[in-house]
N, C-alpha and C. Protein backbone atom coordinates (compact mmCIF):
# COMPACT_ATOMS: atom_id res chain seq x y z
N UNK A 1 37.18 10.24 43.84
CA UNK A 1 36.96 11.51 44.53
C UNK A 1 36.96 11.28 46.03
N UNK A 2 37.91 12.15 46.49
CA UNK A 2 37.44 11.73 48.41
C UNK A 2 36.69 12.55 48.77
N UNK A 3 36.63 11.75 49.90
CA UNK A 3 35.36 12.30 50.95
C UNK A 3 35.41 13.45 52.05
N UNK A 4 36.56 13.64 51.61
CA UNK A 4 37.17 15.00 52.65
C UNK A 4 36.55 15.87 51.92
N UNK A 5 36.07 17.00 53.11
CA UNK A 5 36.11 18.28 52.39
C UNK A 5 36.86 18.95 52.37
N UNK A 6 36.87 20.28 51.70
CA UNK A 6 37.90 21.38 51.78
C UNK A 6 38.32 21.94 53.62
N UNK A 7 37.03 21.81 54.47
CA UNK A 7 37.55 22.62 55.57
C UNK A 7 38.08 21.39 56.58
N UNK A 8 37.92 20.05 56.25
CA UNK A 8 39.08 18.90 56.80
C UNK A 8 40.05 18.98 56.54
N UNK A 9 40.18 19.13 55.13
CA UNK A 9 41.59 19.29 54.49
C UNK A 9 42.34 20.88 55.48
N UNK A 10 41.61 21.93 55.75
CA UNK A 10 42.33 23.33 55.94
C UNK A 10 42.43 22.68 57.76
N UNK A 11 41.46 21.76 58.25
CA UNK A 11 41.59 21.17 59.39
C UNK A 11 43.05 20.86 59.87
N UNK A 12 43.17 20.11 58.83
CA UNK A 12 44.45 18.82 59.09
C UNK A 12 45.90 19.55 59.10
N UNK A 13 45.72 20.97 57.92
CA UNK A 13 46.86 21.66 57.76
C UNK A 13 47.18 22.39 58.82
N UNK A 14 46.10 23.07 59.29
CA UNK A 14 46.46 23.77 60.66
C UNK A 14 46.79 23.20 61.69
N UNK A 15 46.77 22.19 62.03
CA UNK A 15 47.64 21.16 62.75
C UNK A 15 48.74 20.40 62.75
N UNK A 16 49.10 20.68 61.29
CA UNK A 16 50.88 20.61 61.03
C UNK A 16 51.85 21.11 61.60
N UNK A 17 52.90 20.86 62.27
CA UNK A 17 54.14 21.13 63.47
C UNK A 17 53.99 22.59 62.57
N UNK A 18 54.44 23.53 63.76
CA UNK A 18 54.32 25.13 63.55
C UNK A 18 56.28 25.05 62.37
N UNK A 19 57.01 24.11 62.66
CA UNK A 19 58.02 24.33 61.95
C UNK A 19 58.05 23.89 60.46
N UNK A 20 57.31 23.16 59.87
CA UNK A 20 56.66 23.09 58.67
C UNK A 20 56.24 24.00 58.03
N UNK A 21 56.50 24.47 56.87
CA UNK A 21 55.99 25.58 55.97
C UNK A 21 54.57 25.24 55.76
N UNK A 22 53.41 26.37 55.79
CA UNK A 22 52.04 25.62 55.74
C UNK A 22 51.82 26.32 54.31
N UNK A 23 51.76 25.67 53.23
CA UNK A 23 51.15 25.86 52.02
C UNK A 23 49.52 25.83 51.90
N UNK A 24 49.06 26.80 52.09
CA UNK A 24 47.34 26.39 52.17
C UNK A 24 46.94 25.98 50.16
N UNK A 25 47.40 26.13 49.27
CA UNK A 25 47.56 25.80 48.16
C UNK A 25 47.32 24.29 48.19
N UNK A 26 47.98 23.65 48.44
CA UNK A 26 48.26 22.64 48.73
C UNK A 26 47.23 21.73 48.58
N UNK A 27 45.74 21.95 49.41
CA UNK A 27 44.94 21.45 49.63
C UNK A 27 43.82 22.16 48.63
N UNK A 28 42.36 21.70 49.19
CA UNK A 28 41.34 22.17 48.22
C UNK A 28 41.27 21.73 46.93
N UNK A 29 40.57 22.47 46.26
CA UNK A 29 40.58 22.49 44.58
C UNK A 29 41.92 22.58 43.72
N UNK A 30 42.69 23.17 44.66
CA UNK A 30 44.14 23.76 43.87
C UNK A 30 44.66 22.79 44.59
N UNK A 31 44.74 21.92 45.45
CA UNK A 31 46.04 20.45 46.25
C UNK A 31 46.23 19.54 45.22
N UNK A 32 47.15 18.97 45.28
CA UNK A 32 47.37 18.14 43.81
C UNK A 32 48.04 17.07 44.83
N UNK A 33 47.47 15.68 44.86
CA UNK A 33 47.73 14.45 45.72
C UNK A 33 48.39 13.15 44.81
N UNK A 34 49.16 13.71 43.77
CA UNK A 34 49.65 12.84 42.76
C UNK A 34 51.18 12.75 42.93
N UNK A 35 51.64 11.61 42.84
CA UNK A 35 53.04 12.03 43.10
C UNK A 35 53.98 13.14 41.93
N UNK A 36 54.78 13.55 42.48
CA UNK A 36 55.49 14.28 41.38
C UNK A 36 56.05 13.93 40.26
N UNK A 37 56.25 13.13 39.90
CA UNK A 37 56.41 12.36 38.22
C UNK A 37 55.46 12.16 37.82
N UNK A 38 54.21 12.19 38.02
CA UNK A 38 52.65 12.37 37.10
C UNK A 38 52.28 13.21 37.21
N UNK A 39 52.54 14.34 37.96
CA UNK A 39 52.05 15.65 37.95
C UNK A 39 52.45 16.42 36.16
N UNK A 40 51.79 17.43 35.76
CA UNK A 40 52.16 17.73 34.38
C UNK A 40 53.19 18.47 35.06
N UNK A 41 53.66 18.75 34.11
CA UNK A 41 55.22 19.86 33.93
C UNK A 41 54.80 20.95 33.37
N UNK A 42 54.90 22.51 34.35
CA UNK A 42 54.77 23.35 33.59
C UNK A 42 56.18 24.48 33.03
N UNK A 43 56.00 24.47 32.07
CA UNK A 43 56.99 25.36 31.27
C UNK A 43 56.84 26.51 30.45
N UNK A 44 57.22 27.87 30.76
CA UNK A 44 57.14 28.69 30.17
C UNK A 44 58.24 29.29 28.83
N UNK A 45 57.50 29.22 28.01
CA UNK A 45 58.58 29.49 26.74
C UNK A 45 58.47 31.01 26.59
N UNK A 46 59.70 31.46 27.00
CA UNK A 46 59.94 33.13 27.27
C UNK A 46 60.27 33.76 25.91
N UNK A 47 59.53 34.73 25.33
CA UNK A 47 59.63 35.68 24.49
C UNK A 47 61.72 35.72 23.63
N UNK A 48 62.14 36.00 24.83
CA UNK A 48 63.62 35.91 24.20
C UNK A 48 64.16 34.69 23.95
N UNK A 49 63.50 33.15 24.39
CA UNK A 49 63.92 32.53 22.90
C UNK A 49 63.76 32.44 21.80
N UNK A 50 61.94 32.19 21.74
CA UNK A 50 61.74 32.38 20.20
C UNK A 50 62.02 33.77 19.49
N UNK A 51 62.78 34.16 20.12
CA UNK A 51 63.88 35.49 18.99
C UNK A 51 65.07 34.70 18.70
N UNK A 52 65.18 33.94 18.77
CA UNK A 52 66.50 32.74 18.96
C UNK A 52 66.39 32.01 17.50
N UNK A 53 66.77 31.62 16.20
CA UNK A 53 66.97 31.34 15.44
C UNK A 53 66.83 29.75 15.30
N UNK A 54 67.46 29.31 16.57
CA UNK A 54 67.60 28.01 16.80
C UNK A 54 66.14 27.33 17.86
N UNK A 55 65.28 28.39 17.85
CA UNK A 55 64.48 28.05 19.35
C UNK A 55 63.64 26.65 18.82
N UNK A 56 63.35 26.07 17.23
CA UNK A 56 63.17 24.68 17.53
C UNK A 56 63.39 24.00 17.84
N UNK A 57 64.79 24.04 17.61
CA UNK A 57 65.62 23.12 17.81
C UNK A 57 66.04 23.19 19.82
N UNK A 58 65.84 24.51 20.40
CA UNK A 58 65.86 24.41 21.94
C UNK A 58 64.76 23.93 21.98
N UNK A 59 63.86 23.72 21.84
CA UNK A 59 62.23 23.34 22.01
C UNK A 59 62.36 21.67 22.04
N UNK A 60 62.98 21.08 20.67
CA UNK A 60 63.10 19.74 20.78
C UNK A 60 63.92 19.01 21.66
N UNK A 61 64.87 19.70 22.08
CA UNK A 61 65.77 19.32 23.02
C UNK A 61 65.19 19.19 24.53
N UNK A 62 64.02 20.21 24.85
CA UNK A 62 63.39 20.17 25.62
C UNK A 62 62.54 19.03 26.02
N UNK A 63 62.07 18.72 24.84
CA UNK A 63 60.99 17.81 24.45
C UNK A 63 61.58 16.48 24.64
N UNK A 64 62.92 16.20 23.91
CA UNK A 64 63.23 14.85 24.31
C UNK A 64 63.66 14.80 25.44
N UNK A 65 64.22 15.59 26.53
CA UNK A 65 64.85 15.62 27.67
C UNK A 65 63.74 15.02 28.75
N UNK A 66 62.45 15.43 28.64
CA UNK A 66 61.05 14.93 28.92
C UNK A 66 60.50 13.92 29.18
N UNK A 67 60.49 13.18 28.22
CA UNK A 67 60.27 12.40 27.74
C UNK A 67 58.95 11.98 27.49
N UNK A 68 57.92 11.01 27.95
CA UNK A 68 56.73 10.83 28.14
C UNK A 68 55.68 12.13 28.98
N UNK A 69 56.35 12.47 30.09
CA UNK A 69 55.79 13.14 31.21
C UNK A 69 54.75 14.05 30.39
N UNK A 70 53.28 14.21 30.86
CA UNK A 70 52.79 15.53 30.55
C UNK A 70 53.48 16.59 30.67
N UNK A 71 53.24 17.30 30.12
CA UNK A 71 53.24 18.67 29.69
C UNK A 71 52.46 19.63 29.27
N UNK A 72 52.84 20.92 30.05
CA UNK A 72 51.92 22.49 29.70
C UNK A 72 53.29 23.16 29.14
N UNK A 73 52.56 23.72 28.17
CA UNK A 73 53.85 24.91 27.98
C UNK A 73 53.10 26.15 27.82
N UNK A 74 53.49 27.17 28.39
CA UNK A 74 52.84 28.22 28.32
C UNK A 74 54.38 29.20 27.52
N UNK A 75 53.59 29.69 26.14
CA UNK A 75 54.34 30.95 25.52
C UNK A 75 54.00 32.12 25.98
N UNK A 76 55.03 32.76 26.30
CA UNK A 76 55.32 34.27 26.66
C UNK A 76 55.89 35.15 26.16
N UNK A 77 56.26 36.29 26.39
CA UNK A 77 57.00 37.19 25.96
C UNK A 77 57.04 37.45 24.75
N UNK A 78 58.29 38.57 24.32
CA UNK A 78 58.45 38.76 23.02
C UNK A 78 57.45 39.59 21.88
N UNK A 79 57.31 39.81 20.55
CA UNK A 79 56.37 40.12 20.14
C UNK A 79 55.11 40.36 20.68
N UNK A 80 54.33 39.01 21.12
CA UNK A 80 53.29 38.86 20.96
C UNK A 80 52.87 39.84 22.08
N UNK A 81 53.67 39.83 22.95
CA UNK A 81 53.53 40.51 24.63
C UNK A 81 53.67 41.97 24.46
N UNK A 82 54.64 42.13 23.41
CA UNK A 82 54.48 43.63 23.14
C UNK A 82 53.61 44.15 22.53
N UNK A 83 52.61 43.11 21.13
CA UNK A 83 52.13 44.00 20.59
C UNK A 83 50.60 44.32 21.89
N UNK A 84 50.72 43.47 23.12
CA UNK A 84 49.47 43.33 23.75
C UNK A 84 49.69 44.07 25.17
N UNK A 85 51.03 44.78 24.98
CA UNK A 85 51.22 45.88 26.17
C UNK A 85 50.99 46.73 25.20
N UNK A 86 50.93 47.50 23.76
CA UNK A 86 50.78 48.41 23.40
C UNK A 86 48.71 48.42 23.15
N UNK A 87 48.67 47.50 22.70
CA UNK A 87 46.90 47.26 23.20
C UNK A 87 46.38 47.93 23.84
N UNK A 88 46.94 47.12 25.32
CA UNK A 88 46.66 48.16 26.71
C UNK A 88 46.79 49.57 27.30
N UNK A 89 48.17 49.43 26.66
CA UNK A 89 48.49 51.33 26.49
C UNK A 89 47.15 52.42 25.71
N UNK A 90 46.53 51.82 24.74
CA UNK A 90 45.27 52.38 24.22
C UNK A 90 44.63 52.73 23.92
N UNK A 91 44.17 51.29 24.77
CA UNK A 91 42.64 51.31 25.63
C UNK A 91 42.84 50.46 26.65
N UNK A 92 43.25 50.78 28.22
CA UNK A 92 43.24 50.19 29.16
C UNK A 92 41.83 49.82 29.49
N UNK A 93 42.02 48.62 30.02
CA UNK A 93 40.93 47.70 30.67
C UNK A 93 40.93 47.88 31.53
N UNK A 94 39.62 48.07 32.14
CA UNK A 94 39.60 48.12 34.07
C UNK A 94 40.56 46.23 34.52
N UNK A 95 40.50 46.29 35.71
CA UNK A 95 41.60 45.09 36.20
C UNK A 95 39.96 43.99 35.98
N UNK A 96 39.25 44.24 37.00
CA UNK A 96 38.39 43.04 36.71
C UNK A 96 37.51 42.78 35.60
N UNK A 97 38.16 43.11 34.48
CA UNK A 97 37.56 42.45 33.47
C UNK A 97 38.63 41.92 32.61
N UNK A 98 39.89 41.61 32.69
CA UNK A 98 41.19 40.83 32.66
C UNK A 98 40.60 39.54 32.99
């Protein structure tokens, strides 16, 4: 764990050449200081493949293309998304309790 805090870290960024894109993300709780091949991989599996007949078989292809690397996969779309926009349709939820 380092010894920086969050407002060293927002320190250091605001002092980055003004021609540098300043990602405030970057840093804090949400900065990720790992190089990019150990970082996980995130992937979203979109609703209109698994309507796809073959989508295991895109899935495994995925998977070996990968290889070791962590991985997130986040499923989306499709069914499940519809039957949970008609949910909402209702009985809408106020936003902050989402």
């Amino acid at each position: 764990m380092s010894s920086e805090s969050d407002g060293d870290r927002l320190s250091v960024a605001a002092s980055i050449s003004a021609t540098m894109p300043l990602c405030l993300w970057q840093f804090g709780p949400l900065g990720n200081t790992l190089p990019s091949r150990e970082r996980p991989l995130i992937v979203k599996y979109g609703g209109s493949l698994l309507n796809r007949n073959c989508w295991p078989l895109l899935m495994q292809n995925l998977l070996d293309a990968i290889g070791s690397r962590s991985l997130v996969i986040i499923v989306g779309g499709g069914a499940v998304v519809d039957g949970l926009r008609t949910i909402d349709q209702a009985a809408p939820q106020p936003i902050d309790t989402m």
